[in-house]
C-alpha atoms as a PDB file:
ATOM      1  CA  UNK A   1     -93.918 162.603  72.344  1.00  0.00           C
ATOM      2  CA  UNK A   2     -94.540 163.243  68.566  1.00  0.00           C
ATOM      3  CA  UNK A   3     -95.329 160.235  66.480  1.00  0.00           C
ATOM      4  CA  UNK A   4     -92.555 160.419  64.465  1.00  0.00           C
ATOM      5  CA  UNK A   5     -90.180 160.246  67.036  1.00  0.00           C
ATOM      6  CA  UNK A   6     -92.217 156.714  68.265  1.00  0.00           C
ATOM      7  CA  UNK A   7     -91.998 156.098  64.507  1.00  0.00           C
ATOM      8  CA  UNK A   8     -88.496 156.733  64.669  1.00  0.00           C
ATOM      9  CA  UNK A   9     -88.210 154.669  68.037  1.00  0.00           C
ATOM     10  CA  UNK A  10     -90.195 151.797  67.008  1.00  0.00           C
ATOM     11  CA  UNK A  11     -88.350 151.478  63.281  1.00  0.00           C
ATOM     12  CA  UNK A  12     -84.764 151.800  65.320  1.00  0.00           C
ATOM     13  CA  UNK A  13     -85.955 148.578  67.853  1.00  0.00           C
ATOM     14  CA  UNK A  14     -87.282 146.379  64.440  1.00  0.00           C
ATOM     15  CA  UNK A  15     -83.622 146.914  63.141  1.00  0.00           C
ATOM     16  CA  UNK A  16     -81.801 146.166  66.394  1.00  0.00           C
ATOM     17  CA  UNK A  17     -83.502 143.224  66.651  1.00  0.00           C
ATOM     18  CA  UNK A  18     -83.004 141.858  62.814  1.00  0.00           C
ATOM     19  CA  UNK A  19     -79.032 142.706  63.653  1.00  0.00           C
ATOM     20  CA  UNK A  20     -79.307 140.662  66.837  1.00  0.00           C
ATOM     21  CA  UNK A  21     -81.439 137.711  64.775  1.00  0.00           C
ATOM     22  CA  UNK A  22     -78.925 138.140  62.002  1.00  0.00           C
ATOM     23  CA  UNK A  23     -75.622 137.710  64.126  1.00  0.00           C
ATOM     24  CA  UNK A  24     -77.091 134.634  65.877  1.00  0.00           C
ATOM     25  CA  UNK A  25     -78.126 132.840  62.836  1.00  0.00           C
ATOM     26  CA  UNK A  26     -73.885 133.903  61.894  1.00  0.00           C
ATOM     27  CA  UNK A  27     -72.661 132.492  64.525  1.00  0.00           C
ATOM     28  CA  UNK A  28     -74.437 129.254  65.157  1.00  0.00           C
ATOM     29  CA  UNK A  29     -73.482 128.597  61.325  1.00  0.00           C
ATOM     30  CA  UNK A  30     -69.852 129.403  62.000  1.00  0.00           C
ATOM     31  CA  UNK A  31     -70.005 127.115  64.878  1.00  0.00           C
ATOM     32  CA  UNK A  32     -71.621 124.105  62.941  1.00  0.00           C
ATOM     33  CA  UNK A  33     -68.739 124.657  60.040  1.00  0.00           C
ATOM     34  CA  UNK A  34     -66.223 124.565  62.700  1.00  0.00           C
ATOM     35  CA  UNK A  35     -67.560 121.187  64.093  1.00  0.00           C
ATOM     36  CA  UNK A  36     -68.082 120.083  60.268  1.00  0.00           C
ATOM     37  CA  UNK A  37     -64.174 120.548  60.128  1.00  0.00           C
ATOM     38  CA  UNK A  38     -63.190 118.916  63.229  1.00  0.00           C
ATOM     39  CA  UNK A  39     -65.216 115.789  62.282  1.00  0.00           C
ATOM     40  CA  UNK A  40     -63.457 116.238  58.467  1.00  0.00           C
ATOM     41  CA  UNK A  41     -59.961 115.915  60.398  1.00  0.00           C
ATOM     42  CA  UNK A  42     -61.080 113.157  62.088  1.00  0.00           C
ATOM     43  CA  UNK A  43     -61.929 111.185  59.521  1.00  0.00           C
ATOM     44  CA  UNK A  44     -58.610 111.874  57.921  1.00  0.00           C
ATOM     45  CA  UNK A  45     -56.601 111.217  60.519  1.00  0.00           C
ATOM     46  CA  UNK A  46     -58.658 107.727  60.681  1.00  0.00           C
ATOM     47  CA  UNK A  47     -57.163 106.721  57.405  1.00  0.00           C
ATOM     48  CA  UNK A  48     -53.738 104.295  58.089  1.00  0.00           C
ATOM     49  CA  UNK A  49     -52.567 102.483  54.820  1.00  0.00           C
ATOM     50  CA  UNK A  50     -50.016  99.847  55.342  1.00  0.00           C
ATOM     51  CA  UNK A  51     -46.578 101.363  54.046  1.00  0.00           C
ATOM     52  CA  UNK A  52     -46.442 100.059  50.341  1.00  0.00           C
ATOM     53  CA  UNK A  53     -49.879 101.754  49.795  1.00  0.00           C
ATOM     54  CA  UNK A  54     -48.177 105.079  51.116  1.00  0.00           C
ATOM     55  CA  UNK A  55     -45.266 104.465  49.140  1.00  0.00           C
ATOM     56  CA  UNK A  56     -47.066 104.043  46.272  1.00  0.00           C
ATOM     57  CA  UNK A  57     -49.026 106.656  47.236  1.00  0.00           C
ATOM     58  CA  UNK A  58     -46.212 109.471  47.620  1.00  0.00           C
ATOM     59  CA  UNK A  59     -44.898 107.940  43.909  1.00  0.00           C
ATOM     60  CA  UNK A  60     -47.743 108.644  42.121  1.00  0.00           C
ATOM     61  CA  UNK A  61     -47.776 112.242  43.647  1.00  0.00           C
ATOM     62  CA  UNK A  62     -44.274 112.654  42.923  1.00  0.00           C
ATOM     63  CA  UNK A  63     -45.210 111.899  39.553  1.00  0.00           C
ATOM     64  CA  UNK A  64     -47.783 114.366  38.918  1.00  0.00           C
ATOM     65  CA  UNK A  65     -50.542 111.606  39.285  1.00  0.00           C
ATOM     66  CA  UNK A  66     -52.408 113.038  41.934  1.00  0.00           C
ATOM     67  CA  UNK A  67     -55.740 112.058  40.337  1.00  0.00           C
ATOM     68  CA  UNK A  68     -54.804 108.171  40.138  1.00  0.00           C
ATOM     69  CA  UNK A  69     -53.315 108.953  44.106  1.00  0.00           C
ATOM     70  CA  UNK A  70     -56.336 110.007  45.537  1.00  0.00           C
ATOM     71  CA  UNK A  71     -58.004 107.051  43.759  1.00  0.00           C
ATOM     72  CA  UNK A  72     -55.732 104.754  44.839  1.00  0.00           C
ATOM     73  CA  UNK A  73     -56.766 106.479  48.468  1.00  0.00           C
ATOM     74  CA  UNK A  74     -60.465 105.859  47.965  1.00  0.00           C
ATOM     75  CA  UNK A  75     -59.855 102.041  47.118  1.00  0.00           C
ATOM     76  CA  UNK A  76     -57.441 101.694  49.718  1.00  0.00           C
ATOM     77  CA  UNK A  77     -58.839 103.213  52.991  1.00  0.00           C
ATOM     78  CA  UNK A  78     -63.003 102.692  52.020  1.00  0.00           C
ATOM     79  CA  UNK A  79     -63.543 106.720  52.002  1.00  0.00           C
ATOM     80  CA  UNK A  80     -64.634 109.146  49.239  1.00  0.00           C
ATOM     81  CA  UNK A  81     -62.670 110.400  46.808  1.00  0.00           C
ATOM     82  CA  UNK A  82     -63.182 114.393  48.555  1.00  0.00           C
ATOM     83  CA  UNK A  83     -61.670 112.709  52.229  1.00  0.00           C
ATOM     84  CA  UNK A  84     -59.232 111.328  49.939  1.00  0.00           C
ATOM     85  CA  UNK A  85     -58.176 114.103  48.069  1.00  0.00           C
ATOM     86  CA  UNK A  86     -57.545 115.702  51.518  1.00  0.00           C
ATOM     87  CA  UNK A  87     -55.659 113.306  52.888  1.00  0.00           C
ATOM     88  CA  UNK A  88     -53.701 113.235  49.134  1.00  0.00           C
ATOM     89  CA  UNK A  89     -53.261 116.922  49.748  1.00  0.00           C
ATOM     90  CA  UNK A  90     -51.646 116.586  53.555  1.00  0.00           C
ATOM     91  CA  UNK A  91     -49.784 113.602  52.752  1.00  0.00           C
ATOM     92  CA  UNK A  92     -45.335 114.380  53.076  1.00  0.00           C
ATOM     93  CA  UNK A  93     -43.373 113.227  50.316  1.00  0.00           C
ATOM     94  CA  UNK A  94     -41.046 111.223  52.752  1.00  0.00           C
ATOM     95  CA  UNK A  95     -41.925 109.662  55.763  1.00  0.00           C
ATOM     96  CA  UNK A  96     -44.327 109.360  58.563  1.00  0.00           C
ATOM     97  CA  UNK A  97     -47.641 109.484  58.191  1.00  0.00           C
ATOM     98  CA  UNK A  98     -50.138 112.869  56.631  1.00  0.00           C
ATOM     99  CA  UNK A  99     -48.840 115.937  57.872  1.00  0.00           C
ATOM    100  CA  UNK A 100     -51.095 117.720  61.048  1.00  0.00           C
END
């Protein structure tokens, strides 16, 4: 066998593995964002104000006071102000509780 061909060989094998290396590294990242997002939802759909803090809630979104609402959030349910901008953001304007 000529020795560039087991250059060739050898150089081929280094790359194949780095791929391999590469798309494991992917997808045990993907994998720990997609758990980082289930426990997110969680934690949002742990969040149960009493019905006057909703309603007041839905008002100040109505209003264009979305800042003050997901403040109001924060005070309310004990969680930071990113958890409560989601649950802000997934809140209905009327009725029930934030929307799946």
């Amino acid at each position: 066998m000529d020795a560039r061909y087991f250059l060739l060989a050898i150089g081929i094998a280094w790359a194949i593995s780095e791929l391999v290396g590469y798309l494991r590294k992917r997808r045990k990242g993907e994998e720990a964002w997609e758990a980082s997002q289930a426990a997110k939802e969680d934690v949002i759909d742990s969040i149960h104000l009493s019905p006057e803090e909703e309603d007041l809630i839905r008002q100040l979104k109505r209003e264009g006071r979305r800042v003050e609402a997901i403040k109001q959030v924060s005070e309310f349910a004990g969680v930071d102000l990113k958890t409560a901008k989601r649950y802000v953001s997934r809140l209905r304007m009327h009725g029930g509780n934030s929307a799946p």
